[in-house]
Protein backbone atom coordinates (compact mmCIF):
# COMPACT_ATOMS: atom_id res chain seq x y z
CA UNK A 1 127.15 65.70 -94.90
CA UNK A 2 125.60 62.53 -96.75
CA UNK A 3 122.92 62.03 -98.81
CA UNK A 4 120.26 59.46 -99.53
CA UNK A 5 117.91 59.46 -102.37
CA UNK A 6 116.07 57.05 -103.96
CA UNK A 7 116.28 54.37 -101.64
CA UNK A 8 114.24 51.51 -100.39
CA UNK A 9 114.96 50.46 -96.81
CA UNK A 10 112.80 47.40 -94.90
CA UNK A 11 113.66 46.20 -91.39
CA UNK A 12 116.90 48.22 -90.89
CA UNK A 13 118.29 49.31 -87.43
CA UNK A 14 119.80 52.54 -87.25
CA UNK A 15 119.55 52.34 -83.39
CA UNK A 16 122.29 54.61 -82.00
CA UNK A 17 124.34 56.15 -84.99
CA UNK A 18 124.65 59.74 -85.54
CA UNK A 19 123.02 60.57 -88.71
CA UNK A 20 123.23 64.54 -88.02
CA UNK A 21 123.18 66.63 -90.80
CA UNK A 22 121.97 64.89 -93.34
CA UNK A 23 120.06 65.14 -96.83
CA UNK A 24 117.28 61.92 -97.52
CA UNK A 25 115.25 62.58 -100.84
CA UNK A 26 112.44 60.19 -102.05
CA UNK A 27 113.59 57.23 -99.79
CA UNK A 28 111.37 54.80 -98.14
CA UNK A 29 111.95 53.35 -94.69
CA UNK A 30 109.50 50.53 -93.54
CA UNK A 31 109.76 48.84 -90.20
CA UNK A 32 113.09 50.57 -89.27
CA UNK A 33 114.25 51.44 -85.65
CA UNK A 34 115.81 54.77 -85.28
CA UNK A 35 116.15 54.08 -81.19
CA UNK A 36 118.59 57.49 -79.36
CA UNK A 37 119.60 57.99 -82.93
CA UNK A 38 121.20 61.80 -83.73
CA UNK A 39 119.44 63.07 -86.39
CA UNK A 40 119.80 66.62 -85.90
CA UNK A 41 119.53 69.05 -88.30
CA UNK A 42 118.56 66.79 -91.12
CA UNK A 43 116.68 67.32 -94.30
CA UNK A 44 113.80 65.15 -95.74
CA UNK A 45 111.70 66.01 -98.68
CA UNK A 46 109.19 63.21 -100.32
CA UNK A 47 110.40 60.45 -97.99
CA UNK A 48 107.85 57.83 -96.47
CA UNK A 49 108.33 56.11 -93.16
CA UNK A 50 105.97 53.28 -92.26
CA UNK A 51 105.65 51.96 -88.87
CA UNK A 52 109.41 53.16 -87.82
CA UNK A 53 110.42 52.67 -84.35
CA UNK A 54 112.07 56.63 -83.14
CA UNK A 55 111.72 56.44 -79.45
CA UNK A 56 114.68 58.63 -77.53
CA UNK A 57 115.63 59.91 -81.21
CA UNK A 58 116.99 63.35 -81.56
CA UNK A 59 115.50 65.84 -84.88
CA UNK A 60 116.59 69.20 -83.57
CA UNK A 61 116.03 72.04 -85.94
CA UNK A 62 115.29 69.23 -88.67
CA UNK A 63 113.56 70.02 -91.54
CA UNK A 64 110.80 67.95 -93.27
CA UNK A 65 108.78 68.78 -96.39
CA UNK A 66 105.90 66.56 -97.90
CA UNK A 67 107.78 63.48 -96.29
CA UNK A 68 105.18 61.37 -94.75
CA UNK A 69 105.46 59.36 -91.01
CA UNK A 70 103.29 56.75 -90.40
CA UNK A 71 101.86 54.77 -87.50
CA UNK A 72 105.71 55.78 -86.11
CA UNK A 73 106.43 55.82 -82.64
CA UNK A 74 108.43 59.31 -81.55
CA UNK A 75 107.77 58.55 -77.28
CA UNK A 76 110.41 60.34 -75.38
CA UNK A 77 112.02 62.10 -78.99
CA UNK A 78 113.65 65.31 -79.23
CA UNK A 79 112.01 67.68 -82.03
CA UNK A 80 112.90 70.79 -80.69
CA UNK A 81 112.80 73.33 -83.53
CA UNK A 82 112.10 71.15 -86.26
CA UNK A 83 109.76 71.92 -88.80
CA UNK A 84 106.90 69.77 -90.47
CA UNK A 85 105.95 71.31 -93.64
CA UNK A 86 103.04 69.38 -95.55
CA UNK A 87 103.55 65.94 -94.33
CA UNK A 88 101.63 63.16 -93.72
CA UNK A 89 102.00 62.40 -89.92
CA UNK A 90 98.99 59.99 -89.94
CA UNK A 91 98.20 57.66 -86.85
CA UNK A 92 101.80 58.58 -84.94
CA UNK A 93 102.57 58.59 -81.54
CA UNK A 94 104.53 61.71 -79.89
CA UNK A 95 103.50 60.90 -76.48
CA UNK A 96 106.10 62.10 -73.93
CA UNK A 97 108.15 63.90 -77.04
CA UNK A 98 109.54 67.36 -76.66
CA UNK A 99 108.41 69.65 -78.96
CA UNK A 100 108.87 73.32 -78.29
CA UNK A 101 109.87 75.24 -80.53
CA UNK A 102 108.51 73.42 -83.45
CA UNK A 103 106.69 74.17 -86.72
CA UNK A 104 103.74 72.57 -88.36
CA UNK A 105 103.17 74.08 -91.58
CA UNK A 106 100.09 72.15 -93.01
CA UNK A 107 99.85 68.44 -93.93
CA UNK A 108 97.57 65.55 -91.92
CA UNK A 109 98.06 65.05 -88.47
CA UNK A 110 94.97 62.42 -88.86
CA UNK A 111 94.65 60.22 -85.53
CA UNK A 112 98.24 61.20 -84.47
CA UNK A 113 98.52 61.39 -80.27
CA UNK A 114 99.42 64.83 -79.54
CA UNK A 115 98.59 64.19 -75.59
CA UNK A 116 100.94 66.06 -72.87
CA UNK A 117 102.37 67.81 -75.48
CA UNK A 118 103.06 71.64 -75.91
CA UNK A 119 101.67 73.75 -78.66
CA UNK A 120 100.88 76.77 -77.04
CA UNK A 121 101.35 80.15 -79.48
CA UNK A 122 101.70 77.66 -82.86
CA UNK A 123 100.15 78.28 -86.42
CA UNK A 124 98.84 75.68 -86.67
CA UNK A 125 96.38 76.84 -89.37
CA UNK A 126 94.40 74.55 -92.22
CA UNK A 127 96.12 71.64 -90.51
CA UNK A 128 93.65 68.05 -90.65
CA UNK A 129 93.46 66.80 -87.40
CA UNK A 130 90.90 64.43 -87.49
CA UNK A 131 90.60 62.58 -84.68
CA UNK A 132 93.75 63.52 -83.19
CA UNK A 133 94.24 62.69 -79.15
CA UNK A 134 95.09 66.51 -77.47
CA UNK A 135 94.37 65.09 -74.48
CA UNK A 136 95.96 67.33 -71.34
CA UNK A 137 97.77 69.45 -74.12
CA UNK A 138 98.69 73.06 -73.74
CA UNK A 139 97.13 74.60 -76.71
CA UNK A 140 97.07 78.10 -75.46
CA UNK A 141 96.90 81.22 -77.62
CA UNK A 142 97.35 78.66 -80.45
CA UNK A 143 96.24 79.57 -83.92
CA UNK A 144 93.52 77.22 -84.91
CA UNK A 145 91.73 78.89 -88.07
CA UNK A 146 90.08 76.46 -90.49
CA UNK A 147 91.59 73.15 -88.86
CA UNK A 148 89.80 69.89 -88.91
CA UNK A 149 89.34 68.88 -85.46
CA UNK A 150 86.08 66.52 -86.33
CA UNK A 151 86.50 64.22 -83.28
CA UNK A 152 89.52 65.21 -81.41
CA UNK A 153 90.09 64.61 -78.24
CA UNK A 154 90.52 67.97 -76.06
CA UNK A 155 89.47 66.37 -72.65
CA UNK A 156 92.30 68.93 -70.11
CA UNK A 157 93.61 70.62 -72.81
CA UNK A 158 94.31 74.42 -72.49
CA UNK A 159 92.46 76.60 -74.52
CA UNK A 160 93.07 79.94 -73.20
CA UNK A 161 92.72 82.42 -76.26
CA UNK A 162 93.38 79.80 -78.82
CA UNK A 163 91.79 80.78 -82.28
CA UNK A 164 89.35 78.67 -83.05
CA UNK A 165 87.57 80.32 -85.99
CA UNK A 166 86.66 78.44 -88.89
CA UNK A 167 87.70 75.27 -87.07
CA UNK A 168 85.17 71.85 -88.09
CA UNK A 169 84.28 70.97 -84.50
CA UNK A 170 82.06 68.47 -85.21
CA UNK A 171 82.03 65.26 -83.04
CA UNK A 172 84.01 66.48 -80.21
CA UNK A 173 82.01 66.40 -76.51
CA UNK A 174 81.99 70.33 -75.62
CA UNK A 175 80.41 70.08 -72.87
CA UNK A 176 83.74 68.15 -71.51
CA UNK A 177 86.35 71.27 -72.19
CA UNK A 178 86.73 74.86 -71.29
CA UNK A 179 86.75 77.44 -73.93
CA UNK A 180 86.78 80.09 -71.52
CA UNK A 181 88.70 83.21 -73.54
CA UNK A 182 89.18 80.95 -76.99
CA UNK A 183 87.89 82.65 -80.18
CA UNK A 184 85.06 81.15 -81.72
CA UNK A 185 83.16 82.09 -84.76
CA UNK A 186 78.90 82.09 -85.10
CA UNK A 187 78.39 78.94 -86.20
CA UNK A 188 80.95 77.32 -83.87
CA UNK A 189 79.08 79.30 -80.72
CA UNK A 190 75.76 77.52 -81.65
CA UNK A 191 76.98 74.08 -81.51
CA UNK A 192 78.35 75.14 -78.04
CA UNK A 193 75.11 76.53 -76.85
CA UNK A 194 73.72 73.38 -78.80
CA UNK A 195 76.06 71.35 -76.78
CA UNK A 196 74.14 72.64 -73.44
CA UNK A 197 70.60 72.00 -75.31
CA UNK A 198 70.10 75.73 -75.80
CA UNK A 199 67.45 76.24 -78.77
CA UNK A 200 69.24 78.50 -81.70
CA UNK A 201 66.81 80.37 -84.01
């Protein structure tokens, strides 16, 4: 097992190497490529990655708390049963990764493209996802409680019993999805019937 802490890296390639099992505290990666590198099973806490390159990149049952990803690239990644806790995920693109199994415990998932992928059953609750792409997502029986969702995209995205209560909906097109069996709260059932230009006393 190695460790990294404390370290600055710009422009490296790590493309290919097996970096399972691993411990990186307080490091910062910018511009690195992490291309069909094995990461499984690592451990970040209060790392930053900034535009990093992990396409084909394997992070089963890694674990990540308050590290943040940024505008990375995770197309065609493994993450199955890793686990997000707090981190800053903002404007990243997991189109195409595989992600059962995994766990998002809080954080900012701000303009992050969650399209295609499968979510169904998470807690996902108090999560910001503003602006985030769901696009053709299964988000089934999800738990959705007090989530920022202020102009996501949810056009074919599965909503069957997902728990939307306490959710900001604001800015998303309603009219375009089907909430048929999701839990909604008052306020959120207005705006619906808003949606369809129902008058609300």
């Amino acid at each position: 097992m190695y460790q990294y802490s404390d370290q600055k890296y710009d422009s490296v390639r790590f493309d290919g190497q097996d970096l399972r099992y691993g411990e990186i505290v307080r490091c910062t990666f910018q511009n690195c490529t992490f291309m069909n590198t094995a990461m499984d099973e690592i451990d970040t806490s209060h790392c930053r990655f900034i535009e990093c390159d992990f396409r084909g990149v394997t992070l089963n049952g890694s674990i990540h708390t308050e590290s943040a990803f940024e505008n990375c690239r995770f197309d065609g990644a493994n993450l199955f049963a890793a686990k997000f806790s707090m981190c800053k995920m903002t404007g990243s693109d997991f189109a195409g990764a595989q992600m059962d199994g995994i766990t998002l415990s809080g954080g900012d998932w701000t303009y992050t493209n969650l399209s295609h992928t499968k979510l169904g059953r998470q807690d996902l609750r108090g999560i910001r996802f503003y602006e985030t792409d769901f696009s053709n997502s299964d988000l089934a029986k999800a738990d959705l409680r007090d989530c920022d969702m202020t102009g996501v995209s949810l056009a074919g995205t599965k909503l069957q019993g997902t728990d939307l209560r306490g959710a900001v909906l604001e800015g998303i097109d309603l009219k375009s999805i089907n909430v048929q069996g999701a839990r909604m709260d008052r306020e959120q059932a207005v705006l619906f019937m808003r949606s369809y230009g129902a008058k609300v006393d």
